[in-house]
C-alpha atoms as a PDB file:
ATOM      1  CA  UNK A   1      99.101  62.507 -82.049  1.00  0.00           C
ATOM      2  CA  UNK A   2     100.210  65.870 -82.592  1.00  0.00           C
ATOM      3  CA  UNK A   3      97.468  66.939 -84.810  1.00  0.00           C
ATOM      4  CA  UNK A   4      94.804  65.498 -82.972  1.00  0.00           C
ATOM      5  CA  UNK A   5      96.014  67.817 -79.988  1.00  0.00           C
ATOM      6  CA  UNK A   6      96.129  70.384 -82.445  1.00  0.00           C
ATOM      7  CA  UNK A   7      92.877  70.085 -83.749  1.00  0.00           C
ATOM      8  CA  UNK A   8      91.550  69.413 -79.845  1.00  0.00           C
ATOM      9  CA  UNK A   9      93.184  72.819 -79.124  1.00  0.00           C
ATOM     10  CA  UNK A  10      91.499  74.651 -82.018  1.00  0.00           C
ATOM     11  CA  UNK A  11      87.612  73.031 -81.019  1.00  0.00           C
ATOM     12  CA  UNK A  12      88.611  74.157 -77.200  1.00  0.00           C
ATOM     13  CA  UNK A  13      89.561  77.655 -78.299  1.00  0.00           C
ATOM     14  CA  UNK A  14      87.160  78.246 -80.774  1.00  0.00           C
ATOM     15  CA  UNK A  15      83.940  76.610 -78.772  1.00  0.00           C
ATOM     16  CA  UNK A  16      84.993  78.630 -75.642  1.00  0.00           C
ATOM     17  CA  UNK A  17      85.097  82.167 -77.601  1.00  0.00           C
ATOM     18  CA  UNK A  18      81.777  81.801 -79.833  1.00  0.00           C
ATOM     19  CA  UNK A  19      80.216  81.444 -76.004  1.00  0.00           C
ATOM     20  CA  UNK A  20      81.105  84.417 -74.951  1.00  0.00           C
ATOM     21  CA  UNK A  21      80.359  85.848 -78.455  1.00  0.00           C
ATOM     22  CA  UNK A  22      77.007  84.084 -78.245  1.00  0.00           C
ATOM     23  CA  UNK A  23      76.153  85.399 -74.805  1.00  0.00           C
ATOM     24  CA  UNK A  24      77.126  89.103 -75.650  1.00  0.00           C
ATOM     25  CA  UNK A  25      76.975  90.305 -78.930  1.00  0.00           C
ATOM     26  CA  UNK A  26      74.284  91.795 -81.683  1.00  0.00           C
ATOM     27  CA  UNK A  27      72.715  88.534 -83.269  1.00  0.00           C
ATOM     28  CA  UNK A  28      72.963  89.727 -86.585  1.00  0.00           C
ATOM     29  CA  UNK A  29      76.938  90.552 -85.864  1.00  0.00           C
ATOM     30  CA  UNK A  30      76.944  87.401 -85.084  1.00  0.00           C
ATOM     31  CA  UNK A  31      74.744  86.031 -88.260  1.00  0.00           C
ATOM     32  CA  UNK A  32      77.210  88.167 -90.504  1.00  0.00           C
ATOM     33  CA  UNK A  33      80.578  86.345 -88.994  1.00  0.00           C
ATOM     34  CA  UNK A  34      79.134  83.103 -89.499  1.00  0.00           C
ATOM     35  CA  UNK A  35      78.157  83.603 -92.977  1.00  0.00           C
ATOM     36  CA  UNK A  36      81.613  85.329 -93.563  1.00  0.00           C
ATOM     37  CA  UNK A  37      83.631  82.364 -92.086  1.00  0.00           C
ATOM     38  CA  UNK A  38      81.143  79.890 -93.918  1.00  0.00           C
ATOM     39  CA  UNK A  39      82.299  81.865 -97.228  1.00  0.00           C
ATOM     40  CA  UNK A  40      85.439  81.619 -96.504  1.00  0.00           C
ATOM     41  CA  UNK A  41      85.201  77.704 -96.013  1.00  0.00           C
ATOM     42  CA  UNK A  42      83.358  77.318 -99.150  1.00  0.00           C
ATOM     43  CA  UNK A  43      85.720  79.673-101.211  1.00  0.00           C
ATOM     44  CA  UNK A  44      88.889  80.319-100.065  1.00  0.00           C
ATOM     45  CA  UNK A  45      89.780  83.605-100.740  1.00  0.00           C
ATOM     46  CA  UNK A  46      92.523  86.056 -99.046  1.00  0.00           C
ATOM     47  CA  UNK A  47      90.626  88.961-100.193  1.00  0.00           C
ATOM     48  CA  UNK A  48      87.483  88.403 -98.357  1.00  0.00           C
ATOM     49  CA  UNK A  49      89.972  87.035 -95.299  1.00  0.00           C
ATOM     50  CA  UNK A  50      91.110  90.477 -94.940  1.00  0.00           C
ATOM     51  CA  UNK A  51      88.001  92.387 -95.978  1.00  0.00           C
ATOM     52  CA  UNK A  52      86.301  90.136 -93.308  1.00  0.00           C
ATOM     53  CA  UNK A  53      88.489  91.305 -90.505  1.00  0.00           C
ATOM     54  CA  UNK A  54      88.565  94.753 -91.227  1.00  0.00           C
ATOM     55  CA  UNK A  55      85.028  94.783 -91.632  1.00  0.00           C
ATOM     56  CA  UNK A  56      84.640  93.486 -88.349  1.00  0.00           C
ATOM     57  CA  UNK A  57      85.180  96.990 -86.817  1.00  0.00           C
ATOM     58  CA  UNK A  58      81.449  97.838 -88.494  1.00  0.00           C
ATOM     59  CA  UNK A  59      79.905  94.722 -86.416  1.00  0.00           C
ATOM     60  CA  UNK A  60      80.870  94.488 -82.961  1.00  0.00           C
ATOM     61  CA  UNK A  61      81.581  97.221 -80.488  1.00  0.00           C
ATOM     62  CA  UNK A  62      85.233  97.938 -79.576  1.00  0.00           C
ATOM     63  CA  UNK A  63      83.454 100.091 -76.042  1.00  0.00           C
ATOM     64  CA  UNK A  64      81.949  96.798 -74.774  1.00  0.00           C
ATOM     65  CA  UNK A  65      84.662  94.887 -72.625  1.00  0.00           C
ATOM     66  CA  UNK A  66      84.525  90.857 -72.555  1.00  0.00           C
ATOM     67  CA  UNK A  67      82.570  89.708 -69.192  1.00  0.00           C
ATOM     68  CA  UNK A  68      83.836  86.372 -68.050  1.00  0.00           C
ATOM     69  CA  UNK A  69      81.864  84.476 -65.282  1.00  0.00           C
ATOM     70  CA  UNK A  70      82.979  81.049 -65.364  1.00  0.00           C
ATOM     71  CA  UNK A  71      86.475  79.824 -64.393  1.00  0.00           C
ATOM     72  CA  UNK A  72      88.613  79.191 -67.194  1.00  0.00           C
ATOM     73  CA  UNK A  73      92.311  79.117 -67.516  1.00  0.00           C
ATOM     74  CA  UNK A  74      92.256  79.393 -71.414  1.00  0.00           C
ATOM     75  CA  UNK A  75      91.338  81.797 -73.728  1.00  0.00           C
ATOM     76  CA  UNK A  76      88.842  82.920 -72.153  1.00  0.00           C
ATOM     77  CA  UNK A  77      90.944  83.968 -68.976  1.00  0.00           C
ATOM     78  CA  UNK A  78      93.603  85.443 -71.106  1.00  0.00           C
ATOM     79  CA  UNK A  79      91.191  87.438 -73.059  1.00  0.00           C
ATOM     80  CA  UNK A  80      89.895  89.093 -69.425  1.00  0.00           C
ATOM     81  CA  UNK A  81      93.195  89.195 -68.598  1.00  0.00           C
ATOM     82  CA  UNK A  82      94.108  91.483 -71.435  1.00  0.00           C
ATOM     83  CA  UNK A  83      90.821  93.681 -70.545  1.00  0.00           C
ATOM     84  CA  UNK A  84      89.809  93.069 -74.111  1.00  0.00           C
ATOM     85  CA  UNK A  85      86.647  94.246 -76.039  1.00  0.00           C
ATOM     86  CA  UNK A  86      84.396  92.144 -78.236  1.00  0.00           C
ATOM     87  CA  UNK A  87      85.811  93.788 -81.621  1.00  0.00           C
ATOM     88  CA  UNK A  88      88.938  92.163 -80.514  1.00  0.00           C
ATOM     89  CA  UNK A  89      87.461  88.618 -79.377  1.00  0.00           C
ATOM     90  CA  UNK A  90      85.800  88.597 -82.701  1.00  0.00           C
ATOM     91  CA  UNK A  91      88.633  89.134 -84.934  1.00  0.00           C
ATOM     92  CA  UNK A  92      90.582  86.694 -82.831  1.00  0.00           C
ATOM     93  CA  UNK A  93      87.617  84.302 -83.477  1.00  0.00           C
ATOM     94  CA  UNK A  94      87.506  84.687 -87.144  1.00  0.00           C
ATOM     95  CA  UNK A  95      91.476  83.673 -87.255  1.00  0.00           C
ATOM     96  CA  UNK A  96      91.199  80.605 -85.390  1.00  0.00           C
ATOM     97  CA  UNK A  97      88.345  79.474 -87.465  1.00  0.00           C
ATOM     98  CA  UNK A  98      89.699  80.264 -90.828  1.00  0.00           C
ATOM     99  CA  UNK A  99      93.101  77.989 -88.992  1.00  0.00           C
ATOM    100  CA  UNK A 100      90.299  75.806 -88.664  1.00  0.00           C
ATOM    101  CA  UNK A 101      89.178  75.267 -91.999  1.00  0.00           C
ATOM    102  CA  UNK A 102      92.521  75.270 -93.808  1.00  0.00           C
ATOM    103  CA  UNK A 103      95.615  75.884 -91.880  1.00  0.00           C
ATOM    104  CA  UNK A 104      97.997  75.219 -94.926  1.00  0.00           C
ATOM    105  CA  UNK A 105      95.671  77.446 -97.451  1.00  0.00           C
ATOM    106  CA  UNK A 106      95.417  80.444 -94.667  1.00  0.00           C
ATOM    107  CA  UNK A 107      97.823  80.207 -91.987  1.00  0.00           C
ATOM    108  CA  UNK A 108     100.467  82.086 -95.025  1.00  0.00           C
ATOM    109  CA  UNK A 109      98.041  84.896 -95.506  1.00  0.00           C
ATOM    110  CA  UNK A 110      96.581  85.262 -91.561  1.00  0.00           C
ATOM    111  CA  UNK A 111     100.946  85.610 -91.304  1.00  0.00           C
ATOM    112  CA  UNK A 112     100.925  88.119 -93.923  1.00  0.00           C
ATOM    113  CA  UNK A 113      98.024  90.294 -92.667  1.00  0.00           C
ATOM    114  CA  UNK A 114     100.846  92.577 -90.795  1.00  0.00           C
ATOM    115  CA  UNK A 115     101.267  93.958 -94.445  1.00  0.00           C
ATOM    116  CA  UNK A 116      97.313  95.146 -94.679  1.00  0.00           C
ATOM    117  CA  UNK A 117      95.940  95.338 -91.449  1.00  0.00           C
ATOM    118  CA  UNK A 118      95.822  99.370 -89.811  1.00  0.00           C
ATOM    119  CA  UNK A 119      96.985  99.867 -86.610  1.00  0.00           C
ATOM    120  CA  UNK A 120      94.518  98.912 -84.456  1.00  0.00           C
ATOM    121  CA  UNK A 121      93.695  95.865 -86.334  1.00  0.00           C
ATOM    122  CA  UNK A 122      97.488  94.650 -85.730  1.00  0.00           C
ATOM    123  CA  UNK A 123      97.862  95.535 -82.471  1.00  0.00           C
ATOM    124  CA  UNK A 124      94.822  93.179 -81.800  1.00  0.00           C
ATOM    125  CA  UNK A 125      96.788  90.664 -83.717  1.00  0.00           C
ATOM    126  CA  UNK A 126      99.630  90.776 -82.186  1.00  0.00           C
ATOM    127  CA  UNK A 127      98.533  90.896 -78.754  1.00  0.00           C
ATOM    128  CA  UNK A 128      96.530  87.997 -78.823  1.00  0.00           C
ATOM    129  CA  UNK A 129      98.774  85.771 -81.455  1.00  0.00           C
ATOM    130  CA  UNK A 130      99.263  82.973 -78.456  1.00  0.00           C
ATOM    131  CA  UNK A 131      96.013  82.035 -78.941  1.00  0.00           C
ATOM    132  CA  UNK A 132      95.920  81.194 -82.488  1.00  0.00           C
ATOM    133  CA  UNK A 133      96.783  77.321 -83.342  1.00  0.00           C
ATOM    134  CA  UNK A 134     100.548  76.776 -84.384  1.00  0.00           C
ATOM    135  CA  UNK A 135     100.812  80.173 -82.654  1.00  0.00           C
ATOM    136  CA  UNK A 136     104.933  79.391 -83.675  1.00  0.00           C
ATOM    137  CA  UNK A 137     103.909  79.623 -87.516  1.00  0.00           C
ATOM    138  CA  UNK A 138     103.972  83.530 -86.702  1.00  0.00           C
ATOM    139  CA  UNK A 139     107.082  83.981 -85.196  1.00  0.00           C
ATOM    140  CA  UNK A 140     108.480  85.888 -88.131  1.00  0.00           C
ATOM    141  CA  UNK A 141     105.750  88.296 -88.637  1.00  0.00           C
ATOM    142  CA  UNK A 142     106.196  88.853 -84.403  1.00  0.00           C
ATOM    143  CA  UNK A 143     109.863  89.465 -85.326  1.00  0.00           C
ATOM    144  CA  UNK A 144     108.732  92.244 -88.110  1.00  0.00           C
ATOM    145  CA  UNK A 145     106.410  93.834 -85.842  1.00  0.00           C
ATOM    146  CA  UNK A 146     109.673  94.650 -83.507  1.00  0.00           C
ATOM    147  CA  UNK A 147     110.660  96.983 -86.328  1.00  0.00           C
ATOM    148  CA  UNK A 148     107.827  99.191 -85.435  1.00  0.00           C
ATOM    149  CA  UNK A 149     108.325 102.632 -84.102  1.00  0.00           C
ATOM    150  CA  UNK A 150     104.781 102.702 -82.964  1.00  0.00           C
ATOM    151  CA  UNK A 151     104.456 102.096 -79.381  1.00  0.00           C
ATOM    152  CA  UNK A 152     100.821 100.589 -79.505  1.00  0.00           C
ATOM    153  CA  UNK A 153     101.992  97.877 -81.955  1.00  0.00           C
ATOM    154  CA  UNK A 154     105.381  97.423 -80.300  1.00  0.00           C
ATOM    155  CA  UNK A 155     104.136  96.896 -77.015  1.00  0.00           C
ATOM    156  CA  UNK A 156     101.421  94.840 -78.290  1.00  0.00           C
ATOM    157  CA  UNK A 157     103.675  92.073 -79.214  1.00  0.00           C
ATOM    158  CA  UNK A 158     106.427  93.009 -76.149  1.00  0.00           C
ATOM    159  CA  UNK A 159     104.432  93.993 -73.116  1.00  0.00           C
ATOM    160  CA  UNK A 160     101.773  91.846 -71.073  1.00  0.00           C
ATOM    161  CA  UNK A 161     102.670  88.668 -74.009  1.00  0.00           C
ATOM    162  CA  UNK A 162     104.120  85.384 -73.581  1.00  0.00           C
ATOM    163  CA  UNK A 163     104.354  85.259 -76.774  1.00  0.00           C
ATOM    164  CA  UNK A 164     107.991  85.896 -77.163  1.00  0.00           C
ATOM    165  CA  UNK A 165     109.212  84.265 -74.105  1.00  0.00           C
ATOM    166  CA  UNK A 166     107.555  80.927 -75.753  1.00  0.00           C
ATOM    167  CA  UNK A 167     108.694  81.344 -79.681  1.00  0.00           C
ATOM    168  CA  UNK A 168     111.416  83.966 -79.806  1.00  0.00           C
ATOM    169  CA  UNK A 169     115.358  82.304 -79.766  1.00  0.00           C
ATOM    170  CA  UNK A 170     117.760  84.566 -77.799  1.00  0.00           C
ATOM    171  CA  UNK A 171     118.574  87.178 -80.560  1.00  0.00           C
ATOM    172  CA  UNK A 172     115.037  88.087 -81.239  1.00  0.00           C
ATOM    173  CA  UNK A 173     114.153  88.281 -77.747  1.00  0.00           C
ATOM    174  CA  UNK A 174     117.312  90.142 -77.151  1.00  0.00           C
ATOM    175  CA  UNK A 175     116.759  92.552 -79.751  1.00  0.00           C
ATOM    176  CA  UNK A 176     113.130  92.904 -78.063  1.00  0.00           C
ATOM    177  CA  UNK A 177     114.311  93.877 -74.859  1.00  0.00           C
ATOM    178  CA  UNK A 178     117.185  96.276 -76.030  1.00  0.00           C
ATOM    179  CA  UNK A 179     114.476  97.949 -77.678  1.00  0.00           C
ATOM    180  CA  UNK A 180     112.437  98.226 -75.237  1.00  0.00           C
ATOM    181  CA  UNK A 181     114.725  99.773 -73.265  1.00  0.00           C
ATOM    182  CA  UNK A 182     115.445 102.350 -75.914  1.00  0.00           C
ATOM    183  CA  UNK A 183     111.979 103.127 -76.296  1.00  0.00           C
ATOM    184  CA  UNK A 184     111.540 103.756 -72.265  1.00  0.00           C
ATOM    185  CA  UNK A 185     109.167 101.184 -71.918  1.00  0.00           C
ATOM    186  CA  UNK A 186     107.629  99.631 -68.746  1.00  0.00           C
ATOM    187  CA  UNK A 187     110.496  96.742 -69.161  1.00  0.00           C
ATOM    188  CA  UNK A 188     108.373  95.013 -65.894  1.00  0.00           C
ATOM    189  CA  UNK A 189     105.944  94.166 -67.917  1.00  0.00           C
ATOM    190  CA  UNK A 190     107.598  92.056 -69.877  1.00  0.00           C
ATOM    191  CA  UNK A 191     106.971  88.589 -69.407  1.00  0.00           C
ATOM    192  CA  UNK A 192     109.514  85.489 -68.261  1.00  0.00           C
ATOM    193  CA  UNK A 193     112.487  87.977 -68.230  1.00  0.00           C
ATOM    194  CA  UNK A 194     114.746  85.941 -65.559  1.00  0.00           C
ATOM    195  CA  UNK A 195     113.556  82.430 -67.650  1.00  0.00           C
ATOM    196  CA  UNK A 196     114.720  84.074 -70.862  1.00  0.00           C
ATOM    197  CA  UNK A 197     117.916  85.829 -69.449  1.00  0.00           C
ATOM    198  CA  UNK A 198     121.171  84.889 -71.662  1.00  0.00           C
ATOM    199  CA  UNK A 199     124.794  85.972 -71.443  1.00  0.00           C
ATOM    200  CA  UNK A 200     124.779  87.762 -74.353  1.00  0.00           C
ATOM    201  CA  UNK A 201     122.081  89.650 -73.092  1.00  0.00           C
ATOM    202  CA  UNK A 202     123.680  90.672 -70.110  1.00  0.00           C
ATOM    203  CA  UNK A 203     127.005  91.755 -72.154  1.00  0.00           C
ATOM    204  CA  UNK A 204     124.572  93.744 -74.578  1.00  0.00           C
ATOM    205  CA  UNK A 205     123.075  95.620 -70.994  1.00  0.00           C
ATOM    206  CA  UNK A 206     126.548  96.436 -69.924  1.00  0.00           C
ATOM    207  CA  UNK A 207     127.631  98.182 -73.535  1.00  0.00           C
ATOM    208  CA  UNK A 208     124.171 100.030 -73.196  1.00  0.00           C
ATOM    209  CA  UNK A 209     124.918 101.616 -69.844  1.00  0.00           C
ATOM    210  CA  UNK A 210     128.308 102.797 -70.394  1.00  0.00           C
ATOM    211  CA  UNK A 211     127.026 104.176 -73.866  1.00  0.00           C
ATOM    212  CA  UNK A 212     124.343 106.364 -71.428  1.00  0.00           C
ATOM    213  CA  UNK A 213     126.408 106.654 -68.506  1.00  0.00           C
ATOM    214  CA  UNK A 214     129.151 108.612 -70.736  1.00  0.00           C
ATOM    215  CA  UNK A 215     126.467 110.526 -72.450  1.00  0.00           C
ATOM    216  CA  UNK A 216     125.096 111.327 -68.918  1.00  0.00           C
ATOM    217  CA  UNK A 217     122.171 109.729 -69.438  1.00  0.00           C
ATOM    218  CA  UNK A 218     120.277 107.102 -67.100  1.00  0.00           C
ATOM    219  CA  UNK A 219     118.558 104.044 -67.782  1.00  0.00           C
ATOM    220  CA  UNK A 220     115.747 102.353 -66.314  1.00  0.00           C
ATOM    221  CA  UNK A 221     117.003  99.985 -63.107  1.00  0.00           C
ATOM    222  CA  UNK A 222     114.380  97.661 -63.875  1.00  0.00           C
ATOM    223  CA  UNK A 223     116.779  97.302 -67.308  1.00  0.00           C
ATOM    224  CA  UNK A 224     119.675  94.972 -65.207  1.00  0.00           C
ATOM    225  CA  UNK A 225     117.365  92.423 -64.318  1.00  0.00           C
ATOM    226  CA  UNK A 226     118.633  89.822 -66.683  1.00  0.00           C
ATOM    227  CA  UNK A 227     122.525  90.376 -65.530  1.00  0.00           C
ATOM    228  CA  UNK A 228     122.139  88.368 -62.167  1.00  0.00           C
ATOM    229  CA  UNK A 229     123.550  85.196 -63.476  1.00  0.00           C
ATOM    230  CA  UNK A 230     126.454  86.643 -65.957  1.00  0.00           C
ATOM    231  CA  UNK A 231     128.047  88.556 -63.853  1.00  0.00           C
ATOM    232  CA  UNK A 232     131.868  88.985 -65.138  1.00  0.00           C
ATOM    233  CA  UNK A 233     134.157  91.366 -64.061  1.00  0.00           C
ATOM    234  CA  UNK A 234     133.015  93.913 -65.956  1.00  0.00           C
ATOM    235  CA  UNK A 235     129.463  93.623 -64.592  1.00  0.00           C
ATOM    236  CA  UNK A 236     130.483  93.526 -61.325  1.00  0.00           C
ATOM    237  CA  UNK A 237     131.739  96.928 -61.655  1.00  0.00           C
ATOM    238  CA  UNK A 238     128.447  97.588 -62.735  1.00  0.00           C
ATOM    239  CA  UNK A 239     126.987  96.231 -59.804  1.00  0.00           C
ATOM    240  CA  UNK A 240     129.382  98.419 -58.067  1.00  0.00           C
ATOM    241  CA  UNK A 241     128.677 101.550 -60.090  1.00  0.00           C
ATOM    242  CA  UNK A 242     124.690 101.363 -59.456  1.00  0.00           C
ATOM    243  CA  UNK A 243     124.906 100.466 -55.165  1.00  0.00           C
ATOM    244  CA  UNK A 244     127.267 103.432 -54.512  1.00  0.00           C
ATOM    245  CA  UNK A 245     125.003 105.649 -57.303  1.00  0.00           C
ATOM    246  CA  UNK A 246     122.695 108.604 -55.621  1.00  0.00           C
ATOM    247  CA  UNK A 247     120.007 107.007 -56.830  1.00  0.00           C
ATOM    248  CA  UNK A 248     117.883 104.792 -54.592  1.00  0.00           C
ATOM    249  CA  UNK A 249     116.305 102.453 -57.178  1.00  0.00           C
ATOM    250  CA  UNK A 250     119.549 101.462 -58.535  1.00  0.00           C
ATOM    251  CA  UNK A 251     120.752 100.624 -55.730  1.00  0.00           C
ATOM    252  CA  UNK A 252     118.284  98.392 -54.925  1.00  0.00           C
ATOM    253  CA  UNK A 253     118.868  96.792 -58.702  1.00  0.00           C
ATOM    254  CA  UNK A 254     122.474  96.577 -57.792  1.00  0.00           C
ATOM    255  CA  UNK A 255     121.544  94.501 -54.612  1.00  0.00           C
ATOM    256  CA  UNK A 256     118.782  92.267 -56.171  1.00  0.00           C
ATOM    257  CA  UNK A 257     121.499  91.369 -59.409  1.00  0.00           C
ATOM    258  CA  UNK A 258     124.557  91.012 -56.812  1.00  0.00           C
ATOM    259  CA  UNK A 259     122.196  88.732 -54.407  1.00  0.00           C
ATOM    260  CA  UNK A 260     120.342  86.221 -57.265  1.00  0.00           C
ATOM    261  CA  UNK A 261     123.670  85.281 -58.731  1.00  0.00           C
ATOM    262  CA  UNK A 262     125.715  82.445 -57.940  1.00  0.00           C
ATOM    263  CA  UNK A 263     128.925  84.934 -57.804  1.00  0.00           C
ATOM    264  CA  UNK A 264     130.578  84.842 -54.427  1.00  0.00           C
ATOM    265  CA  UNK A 265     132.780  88.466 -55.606  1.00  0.00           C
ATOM    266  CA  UNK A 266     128.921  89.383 -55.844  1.00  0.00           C
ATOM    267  CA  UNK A 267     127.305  88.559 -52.520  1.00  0.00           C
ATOM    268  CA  UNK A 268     131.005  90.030 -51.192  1.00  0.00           C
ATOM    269  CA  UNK A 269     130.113  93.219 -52.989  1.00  0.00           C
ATOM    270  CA  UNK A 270     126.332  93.114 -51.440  1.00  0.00           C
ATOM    271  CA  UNK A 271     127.709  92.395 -48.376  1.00  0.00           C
ATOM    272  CA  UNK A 272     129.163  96.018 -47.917  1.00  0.00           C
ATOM    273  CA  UNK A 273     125.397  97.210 -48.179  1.00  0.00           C
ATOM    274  CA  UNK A 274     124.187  95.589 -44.905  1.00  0.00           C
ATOM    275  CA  UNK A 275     120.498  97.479 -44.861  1.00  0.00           C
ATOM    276  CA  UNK A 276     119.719  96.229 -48.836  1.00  0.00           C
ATOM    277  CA  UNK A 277     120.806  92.734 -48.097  1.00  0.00           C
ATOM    278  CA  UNK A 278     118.808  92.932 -45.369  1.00  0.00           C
ATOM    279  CA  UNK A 279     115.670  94.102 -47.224  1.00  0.00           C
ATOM    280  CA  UNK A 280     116.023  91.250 -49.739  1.00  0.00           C
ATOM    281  CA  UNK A 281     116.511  88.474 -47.704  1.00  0.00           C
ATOM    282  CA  UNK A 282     112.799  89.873 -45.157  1.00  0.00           C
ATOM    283  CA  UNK A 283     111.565  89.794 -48.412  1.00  0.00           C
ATOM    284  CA  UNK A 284     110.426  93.550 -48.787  1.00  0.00           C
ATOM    285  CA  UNK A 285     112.780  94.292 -51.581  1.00  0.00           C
ATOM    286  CA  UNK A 286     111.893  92.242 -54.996  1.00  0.00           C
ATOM    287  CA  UNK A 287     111.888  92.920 -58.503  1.00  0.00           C
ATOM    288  CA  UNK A 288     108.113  93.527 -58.635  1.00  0.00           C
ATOM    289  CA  UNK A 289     108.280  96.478 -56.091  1.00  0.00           C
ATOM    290  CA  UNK A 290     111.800  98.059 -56.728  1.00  0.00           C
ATOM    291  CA  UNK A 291     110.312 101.364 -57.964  1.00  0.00           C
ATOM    292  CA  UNK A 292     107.965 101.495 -55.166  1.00  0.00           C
END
């Protein structure tokens, strides 16, 4: 049953991409992809896998963004979503088909292609790697990508993904976010943060904020998010620390950690700040505004 969803999944994803494809590219890009992927179901080769996908970049124009009439809460949506270009639908396309043909034979070597591909060719990868079939057979090569001092690549896999929220277990995706944090990057965009909050997480926040807070240093508010639910007595002088600091937006962090939790020392600590309570509880103060 399994692999006939699978192989449902694959048809949908594929069918609904070579539309758009169809609709809005060069016919003879499109002649060349099919006679690559027919190639590549004929003779299986890594080589030309690879060749293939660079080559790409010479067929279809990375300036021409992905117009999407009809409703569609699939690829298709998530590709608009994502604001991507047709270079990027294409090389997308050409994965899921070569999954198609062989997933045992290529699945290995579309994994691998984080050792071959240049930049922009993984950061398409990686930002669209939910799409692909088995999208979990990637998980490790997502994990390597993390390693990356390159911001493109690293927020391709981190920012704007589901990706990791779906496939990552809590010491990848803590090891994500820590990162993230390090690298100053916009930590709201990173998907199903409350859903994947842990309380080794939350211990790992703590140790981070002292380190900066005794180096003088701030951190990003939006950082504590993932604390509401752990919140010890070490974190609730945290919580403490950031409502009486000078600066606004932690405050406001303070207050939304102290009210989500289930920690009656925490709501007792909240309660002291009458006006941010307040705020929360009309609604005007939530995660997705606090900087605003």
């Amino acid at each position: 049953m399994r692999i006939e969803k699978l192989n449902t999944y694959i048809m949908q994803v594929s069918e609904s991409i070579k539309e758009v494809l169809d609709s809005q590219s060069e016919k003879g890009s499109l002649l060349w992809l099919n006679e690559r992927i027919k190639k590549l179901e004929e003779n299986k080769s890594v080589k030309d896998l690879y060749m293939a996908y660079s080559l790409l970049a010479s067929k279809f124009d990375k300036q021409t963004r992905l117009k999407v009439d009809k409703e569609d809460n699939g690829a298709l949506q998530y590709f608009k979503s994502h604001d991507a270009n047709l270079l990027e639908v294409a090389r997308i396309y050409l994965l899921v088909k070569v999954l198609e043909i062989e997933e045992e034979f290529y699945g290995p070597k579309v994994a691998n292609i984080v050792q071959v591909a240049d930049t922009t060719e993984l950061e398409t990868f990686l930002k669209f790697l939910d799409l692909l079939p088995n999208a979990e057979m990637f998980r490790v090569t997502a994990v390597e990508a993390l390693r990356t001092n390159i911001s493109l690549i690293f927020d391709a896999i981190t920012l704007n993904n589901p990706y990791p929220a779906k496939y990552f277990n809590d010491q990848q995706w803590n090891q994500m976010y820590l990162k993230a944090a390090f690298m100053e990057r916009d930590l709201s965009m990173i998907q199903s943060v409350d859903e994947r909050a842990n309380a080794d997480l939350a211990r790992i926040i703590s140790d981070y904020a002292h380190e900066r807070w005794a180096a003088s240093r701030k951190i990003d508010p939006m950082f504590w998010r993932p604390v509401s639910g752990f919140l010890n007595p070490v974190l609730l002088k945290d919580m403490e620390h950031l409502l009486e600091s000078n600066d606004e937006t932690e405050n406001r962090a303070g207050a939304l950690c102290c009210y989500h939790s289930n920690s009656q020392k925490a709501l007792e600590i909240l309660n002291r700040h009458e006006g941010l309570k307040q705020e929360i509880e009309e609604g005007k103060l939530t995660w997705s505004v606090l900087k605003n």
